[in-house]
Protein backbone atom coordinates (compact mmCIF):
# COMPACT_ATOMS: atom_id res chain seq x y z
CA UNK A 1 18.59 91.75 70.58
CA UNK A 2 16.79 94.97 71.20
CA UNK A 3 14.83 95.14 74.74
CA UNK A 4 11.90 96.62 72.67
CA UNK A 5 12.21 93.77 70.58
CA UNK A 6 12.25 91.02 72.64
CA UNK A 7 9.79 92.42 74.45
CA UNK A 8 7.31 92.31 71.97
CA UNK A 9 8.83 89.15 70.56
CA UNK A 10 8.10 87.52 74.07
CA UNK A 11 4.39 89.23 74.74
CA UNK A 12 3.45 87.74 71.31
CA UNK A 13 4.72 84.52 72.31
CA UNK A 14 3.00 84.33 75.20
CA UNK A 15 -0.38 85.62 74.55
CA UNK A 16 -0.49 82.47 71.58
CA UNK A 17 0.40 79.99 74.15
CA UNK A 18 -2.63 81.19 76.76
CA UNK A 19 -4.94 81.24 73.97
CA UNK A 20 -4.26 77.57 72.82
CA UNK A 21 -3.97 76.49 76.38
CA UNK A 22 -7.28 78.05 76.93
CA UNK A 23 -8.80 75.33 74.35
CA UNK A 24 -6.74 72.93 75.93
CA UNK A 25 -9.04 74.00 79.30
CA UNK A 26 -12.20 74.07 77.28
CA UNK A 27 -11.72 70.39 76.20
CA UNK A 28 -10.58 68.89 79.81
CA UNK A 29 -13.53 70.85 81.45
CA UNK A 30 -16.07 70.06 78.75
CA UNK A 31 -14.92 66.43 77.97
CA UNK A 32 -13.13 64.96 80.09
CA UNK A 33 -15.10 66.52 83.43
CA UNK A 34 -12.18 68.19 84.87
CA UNK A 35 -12.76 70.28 87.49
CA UNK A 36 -11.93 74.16 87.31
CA UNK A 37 -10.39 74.31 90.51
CA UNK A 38 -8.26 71.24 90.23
CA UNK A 39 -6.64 72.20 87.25
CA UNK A 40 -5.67 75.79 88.95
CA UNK A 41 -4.13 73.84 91.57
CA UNK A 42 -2.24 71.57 89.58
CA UNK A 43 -1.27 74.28 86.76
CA UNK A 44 -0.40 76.98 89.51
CA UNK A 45 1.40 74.68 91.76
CA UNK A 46 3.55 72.53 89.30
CA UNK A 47 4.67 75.43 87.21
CA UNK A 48 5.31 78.07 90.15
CA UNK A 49 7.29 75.06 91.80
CA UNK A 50 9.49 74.59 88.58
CA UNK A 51 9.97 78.24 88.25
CA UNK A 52 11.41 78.44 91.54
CA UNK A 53 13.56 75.29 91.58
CA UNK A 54 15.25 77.10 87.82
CA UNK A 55 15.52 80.17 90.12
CA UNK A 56 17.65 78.46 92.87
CA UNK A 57 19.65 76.39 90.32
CA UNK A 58 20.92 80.01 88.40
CA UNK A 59 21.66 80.69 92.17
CA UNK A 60 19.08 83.64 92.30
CA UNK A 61 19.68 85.55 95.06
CA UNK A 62 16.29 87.14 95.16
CA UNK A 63 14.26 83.78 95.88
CA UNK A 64 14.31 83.88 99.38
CA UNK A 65 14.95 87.89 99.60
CA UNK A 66 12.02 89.13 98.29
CA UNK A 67 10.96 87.61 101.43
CA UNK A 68 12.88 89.69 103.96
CA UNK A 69 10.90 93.02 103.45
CA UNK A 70 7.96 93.50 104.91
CA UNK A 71 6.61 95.24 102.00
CA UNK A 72 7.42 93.33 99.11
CA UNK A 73 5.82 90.12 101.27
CA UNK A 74 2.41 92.18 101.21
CA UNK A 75 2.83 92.84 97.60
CA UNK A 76 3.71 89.47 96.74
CA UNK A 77 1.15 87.66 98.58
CA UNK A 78 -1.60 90.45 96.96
CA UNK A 79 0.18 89.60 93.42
CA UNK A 80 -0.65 85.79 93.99
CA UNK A 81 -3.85 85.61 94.91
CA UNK A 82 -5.64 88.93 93.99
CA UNK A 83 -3.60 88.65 90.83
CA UNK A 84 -2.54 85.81 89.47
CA UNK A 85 -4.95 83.44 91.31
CA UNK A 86 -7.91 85.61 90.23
CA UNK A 87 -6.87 86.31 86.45
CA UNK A 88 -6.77 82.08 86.57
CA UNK A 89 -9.59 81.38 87.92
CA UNK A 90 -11.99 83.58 86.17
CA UNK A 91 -10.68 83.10 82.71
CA UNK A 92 -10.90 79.16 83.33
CA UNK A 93 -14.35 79.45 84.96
CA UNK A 94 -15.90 81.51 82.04
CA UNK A 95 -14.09 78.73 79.58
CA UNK A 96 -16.38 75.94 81.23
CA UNK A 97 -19.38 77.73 81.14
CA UNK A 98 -18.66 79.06 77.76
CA UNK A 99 -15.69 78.24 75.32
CA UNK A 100 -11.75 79.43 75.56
CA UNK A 101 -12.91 81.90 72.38
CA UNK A 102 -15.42 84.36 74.26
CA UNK A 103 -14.06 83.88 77.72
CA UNK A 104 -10.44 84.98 75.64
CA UNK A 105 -12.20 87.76 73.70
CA UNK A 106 -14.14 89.69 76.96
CA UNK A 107 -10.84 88.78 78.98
CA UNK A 108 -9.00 91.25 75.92
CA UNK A 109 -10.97 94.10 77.38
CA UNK A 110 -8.28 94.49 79.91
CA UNK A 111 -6.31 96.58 77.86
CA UNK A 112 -8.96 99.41 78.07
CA UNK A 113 -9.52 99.11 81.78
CA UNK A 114 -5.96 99.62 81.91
CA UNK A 115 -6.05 102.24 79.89
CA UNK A 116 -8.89 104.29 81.89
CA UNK A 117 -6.80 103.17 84.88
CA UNK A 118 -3.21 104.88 83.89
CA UNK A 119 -5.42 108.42 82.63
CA UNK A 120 -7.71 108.52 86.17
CA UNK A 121 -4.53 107.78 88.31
CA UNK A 122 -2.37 110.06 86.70
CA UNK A 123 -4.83 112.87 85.74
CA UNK A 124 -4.64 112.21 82.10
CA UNK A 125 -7.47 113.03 79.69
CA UNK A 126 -8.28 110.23 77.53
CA UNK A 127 -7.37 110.92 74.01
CA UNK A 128 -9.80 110.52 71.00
CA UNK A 129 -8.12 107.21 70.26
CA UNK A 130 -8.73 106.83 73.87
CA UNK A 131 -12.45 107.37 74.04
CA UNK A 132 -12.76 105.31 70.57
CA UNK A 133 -11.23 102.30 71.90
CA UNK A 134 -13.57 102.04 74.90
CA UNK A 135 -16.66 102.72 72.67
CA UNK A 136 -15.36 99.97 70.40
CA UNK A 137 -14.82 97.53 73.28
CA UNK A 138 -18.09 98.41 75.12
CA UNK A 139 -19.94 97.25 71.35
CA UNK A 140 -17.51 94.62 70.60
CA UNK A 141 -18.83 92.65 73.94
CA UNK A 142 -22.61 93.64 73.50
CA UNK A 143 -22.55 91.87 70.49
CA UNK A 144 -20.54 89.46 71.54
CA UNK A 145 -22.57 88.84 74.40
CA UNK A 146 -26.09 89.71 72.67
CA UNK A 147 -25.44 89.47 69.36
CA UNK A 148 -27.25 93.02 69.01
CA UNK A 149 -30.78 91.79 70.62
CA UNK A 150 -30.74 93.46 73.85
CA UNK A 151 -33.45 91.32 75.37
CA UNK A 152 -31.47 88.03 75.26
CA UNK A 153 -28.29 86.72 76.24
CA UNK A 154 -25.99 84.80 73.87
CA UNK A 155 -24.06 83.13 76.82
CA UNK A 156 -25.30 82.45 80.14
CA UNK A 157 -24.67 85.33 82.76
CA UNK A 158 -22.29 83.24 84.92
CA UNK A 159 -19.96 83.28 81.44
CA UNK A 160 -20.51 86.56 81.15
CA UNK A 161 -19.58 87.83 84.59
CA UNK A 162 -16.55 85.51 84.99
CA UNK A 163 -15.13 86.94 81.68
CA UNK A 164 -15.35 90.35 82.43
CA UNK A 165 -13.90 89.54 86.32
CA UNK A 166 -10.59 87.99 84.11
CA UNK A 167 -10.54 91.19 82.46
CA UNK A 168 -10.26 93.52 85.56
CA UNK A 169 -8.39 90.42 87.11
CA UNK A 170 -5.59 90.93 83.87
CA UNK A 171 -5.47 94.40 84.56
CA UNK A 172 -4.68 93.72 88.31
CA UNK A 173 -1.91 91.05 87.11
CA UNK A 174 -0.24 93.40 84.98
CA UNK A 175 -0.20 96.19 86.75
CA UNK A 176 0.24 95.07 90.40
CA UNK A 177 3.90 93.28 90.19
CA UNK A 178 5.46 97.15 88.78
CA UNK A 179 7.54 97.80 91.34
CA UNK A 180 8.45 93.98 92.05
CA UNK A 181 9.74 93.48 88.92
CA UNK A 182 11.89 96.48 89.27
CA UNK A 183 13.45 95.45 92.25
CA UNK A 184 13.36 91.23 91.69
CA UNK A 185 14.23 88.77 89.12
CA UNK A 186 11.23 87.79 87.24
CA UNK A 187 11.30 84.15 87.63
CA UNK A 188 11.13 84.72 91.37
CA UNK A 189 8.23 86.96 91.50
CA UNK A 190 6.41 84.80 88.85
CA UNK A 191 7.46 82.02 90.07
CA UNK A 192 6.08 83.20 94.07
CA UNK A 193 2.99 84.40 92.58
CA UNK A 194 2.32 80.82 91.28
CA UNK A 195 2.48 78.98 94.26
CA UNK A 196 1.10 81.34 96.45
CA UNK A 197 -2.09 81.27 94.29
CA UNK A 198 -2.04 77.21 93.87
CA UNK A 199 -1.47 76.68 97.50
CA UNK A 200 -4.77 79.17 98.12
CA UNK A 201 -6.80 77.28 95.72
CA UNK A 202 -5.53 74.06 96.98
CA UNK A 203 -7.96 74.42 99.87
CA UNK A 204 -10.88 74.88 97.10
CA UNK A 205 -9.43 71.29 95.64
CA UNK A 206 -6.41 69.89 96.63
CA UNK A 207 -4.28 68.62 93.23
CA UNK A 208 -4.45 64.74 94.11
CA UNK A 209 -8.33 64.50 94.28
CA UNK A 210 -8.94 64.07 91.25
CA UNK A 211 -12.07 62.73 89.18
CA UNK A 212 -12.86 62.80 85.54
CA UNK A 213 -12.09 60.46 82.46
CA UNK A 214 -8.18 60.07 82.08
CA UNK A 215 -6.69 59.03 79.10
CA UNK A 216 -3.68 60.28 77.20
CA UNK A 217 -5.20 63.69 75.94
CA UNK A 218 -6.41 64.19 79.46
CA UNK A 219 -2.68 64.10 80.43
CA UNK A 220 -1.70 65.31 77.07
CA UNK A 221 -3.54 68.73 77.52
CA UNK A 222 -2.76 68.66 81.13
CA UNK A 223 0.39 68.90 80.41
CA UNK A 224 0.14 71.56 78.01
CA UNK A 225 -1.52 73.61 80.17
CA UNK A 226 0.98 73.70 82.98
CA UNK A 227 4.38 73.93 81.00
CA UNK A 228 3.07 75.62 77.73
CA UNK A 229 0.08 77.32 79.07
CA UNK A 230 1.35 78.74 82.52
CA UNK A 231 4.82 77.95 83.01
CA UNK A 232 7.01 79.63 79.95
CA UNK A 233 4.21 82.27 79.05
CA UNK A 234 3.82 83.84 82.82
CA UNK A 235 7.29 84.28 82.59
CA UNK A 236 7.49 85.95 79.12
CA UNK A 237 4.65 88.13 79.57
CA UNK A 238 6.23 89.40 82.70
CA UNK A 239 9.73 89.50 81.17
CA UNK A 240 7.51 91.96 78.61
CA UNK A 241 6.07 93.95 80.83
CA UNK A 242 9.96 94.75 82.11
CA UNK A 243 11.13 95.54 78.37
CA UNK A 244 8.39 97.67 76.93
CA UNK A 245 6.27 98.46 79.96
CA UNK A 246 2.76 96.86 81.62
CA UNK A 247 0.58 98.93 78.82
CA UNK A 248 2.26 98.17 75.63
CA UNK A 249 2.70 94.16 77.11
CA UNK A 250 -1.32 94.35 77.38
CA UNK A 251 -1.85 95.09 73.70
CA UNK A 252 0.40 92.67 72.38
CA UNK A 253 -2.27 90.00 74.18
CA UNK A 254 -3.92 90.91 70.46
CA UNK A 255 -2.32 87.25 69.39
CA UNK A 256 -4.34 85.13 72.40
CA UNK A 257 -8.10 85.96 70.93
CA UNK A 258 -7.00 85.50 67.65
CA UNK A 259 -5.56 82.14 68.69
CA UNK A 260 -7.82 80.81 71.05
CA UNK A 261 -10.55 81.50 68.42
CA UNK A 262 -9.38 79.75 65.57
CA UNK A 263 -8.04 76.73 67.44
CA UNK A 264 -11.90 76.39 69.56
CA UNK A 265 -13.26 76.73 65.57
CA UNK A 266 -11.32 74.28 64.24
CA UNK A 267 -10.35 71.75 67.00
CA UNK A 268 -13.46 71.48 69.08
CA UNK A 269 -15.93 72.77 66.23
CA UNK A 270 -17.16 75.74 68.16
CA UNK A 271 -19.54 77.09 66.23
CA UNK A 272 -18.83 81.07 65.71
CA UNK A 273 -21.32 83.24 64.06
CA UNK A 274 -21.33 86.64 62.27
CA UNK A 275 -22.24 88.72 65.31
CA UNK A 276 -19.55 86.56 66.99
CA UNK A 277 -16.93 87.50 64.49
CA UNK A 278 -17.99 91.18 64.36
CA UNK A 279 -17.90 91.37 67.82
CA UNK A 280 -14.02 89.89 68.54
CA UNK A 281 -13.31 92.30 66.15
CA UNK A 282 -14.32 95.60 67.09
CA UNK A 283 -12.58 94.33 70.81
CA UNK A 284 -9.28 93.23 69.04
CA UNK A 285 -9.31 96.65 67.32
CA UNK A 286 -9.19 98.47 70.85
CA UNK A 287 -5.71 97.14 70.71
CA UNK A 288 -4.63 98.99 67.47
CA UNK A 289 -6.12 102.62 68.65
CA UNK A 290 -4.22 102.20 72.05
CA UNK A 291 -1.32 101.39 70.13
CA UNK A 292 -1.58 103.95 68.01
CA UNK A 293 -2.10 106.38 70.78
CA UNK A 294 1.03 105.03 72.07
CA UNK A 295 3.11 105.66 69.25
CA UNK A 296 1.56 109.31 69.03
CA UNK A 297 2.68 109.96 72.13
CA UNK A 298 5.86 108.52 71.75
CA UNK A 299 5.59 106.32 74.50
């Protein structure tokens, strides 16, 4: 198959999975009293673990030697906690004080942070596309977060600060690993990155205290969130961002809103209004001007 293609194939693939997952969140945290910084533990810890026990079975080489440099240890302990800790945590924390649909749809802004990123660090001018798609984003979360009265708040200001701090935490994650993933296997630095972050969070709440009602579709979505939601879509996405680059990856993350939404609406009965709708929309079509842009440019 064509890297392009499985590229995309794989960001698509895994942005669905973090969006369902994310309801999966919403329910333990909501109904079942599970407690943010248990789950991170668990879901960081079990699924970096199994990443790196695949890694040493396919006799992977770079396991243990993307230990031996100096700088790649400094890069991959930054990539574990400033990255893949901090895109977890946030985007979990805004779930519980909101819902997995608006703590998905303000973490899509990353995109456009990366965007504005890439054109300040390497002198580019924003295109029109450019300056559209932040416009768009910028009114897509006002109303989102407003719903176009700018005296109140639709969600409470902790959701709304954690769910922006996921989005500049998703634009660290994707574009913090580069050069790691050009020199190591992906499983390894994913894999790393995991366990590094669960073992810092650990300290927050170690994974066997545990409190909360559990039943089976505690486990159930327990589970799903460390296998489905952590485990095979980390690795995708990062397997992406080696195909088609840590840009395009980012706007294939189109599928987790989209998702996450429809799941909270129809699962847990989250109650969506118009300014709601209008508002995930004029976000999620950020992703179709960068793309464009990116096909204009050829890139």
């Amino acid at each position: 198959m064509d890297k392009q293609v499985k590229g995309v194939l794989m960001g698509l693939i895994a942005a669905t999975l973090w969006g369902v997952s994310g309801t999966c969140g919403q329910f333990l945290f909501q109904q079942r009293g599970i407690s943010v910084a248990w789950l991170m533990s668990v879901r960081m810890l079990g699924a970096g673990t199994l990443l790196l026990i695949a890694a040493m079975l396919r006799k992977d080489g770079h396991v243990w030697a993307i230990w031996r440099e100096r700088s790649s240890r400094r890069k991959l302990l930054t990539f574990g906690i400033v990255g893949m800790l901090a895109v977890q945590y946030t985007y979990f924390a805004a779930i519980k004080h909101s819902n997995a649909a608006t703590a998905t749809i303000l973490q899509f802004s990353a995109p456009v942070l990366i965007a504005i990123y890439l054109a300040v660090r390497y002198g580019q001018r924003l295109s029109l596309f450019g300056y559209a798609a932040i416009l768009l984003a910028l009114l897509g979360t006002f109303l989102l977060a407003t719903h176009g009265n700018i005296q109140t708040l639709n969600i409470s200001p902790t959701a709304f600060t954690l769910g922006i701090a996921s989005a500049v935490s998703l634009a660290i994650y994707t574009l913090l690993p580069g050069t790691l993933l050009k020199k190591y296997n992906a499983m390894s630095v994913i894999g790393w990155g995991l366990f590094i972050g669960g073992l810092a969070i650990s300290f927050v709440r170690a994974p066997w205290h545990t409190y909360g009602i559990w039943d089976g579709y505690t486990y159930a979505n327990t589970a799903f969130v460390v296998l489905f939601g952590t485990l095979i879509p980390f690795y995708m996405y990062l397997r992406a961002v080696q195909f088609i680059g840590g840009q395009k990856a980012s706007l294939l993350t189109s599928a987790e809103p989209l998702s996450a939404t429809l799941i909270s609406v129809l699962w847990l009965g989250v109650s969506f209004e118009a300014m709601d709708w209008l508002g995930a929309l004029l976000i999620i079509t950020t992703v179709f001007l960068l793309f464009i842009r990116n096909i204009s440019r050829g890139t």
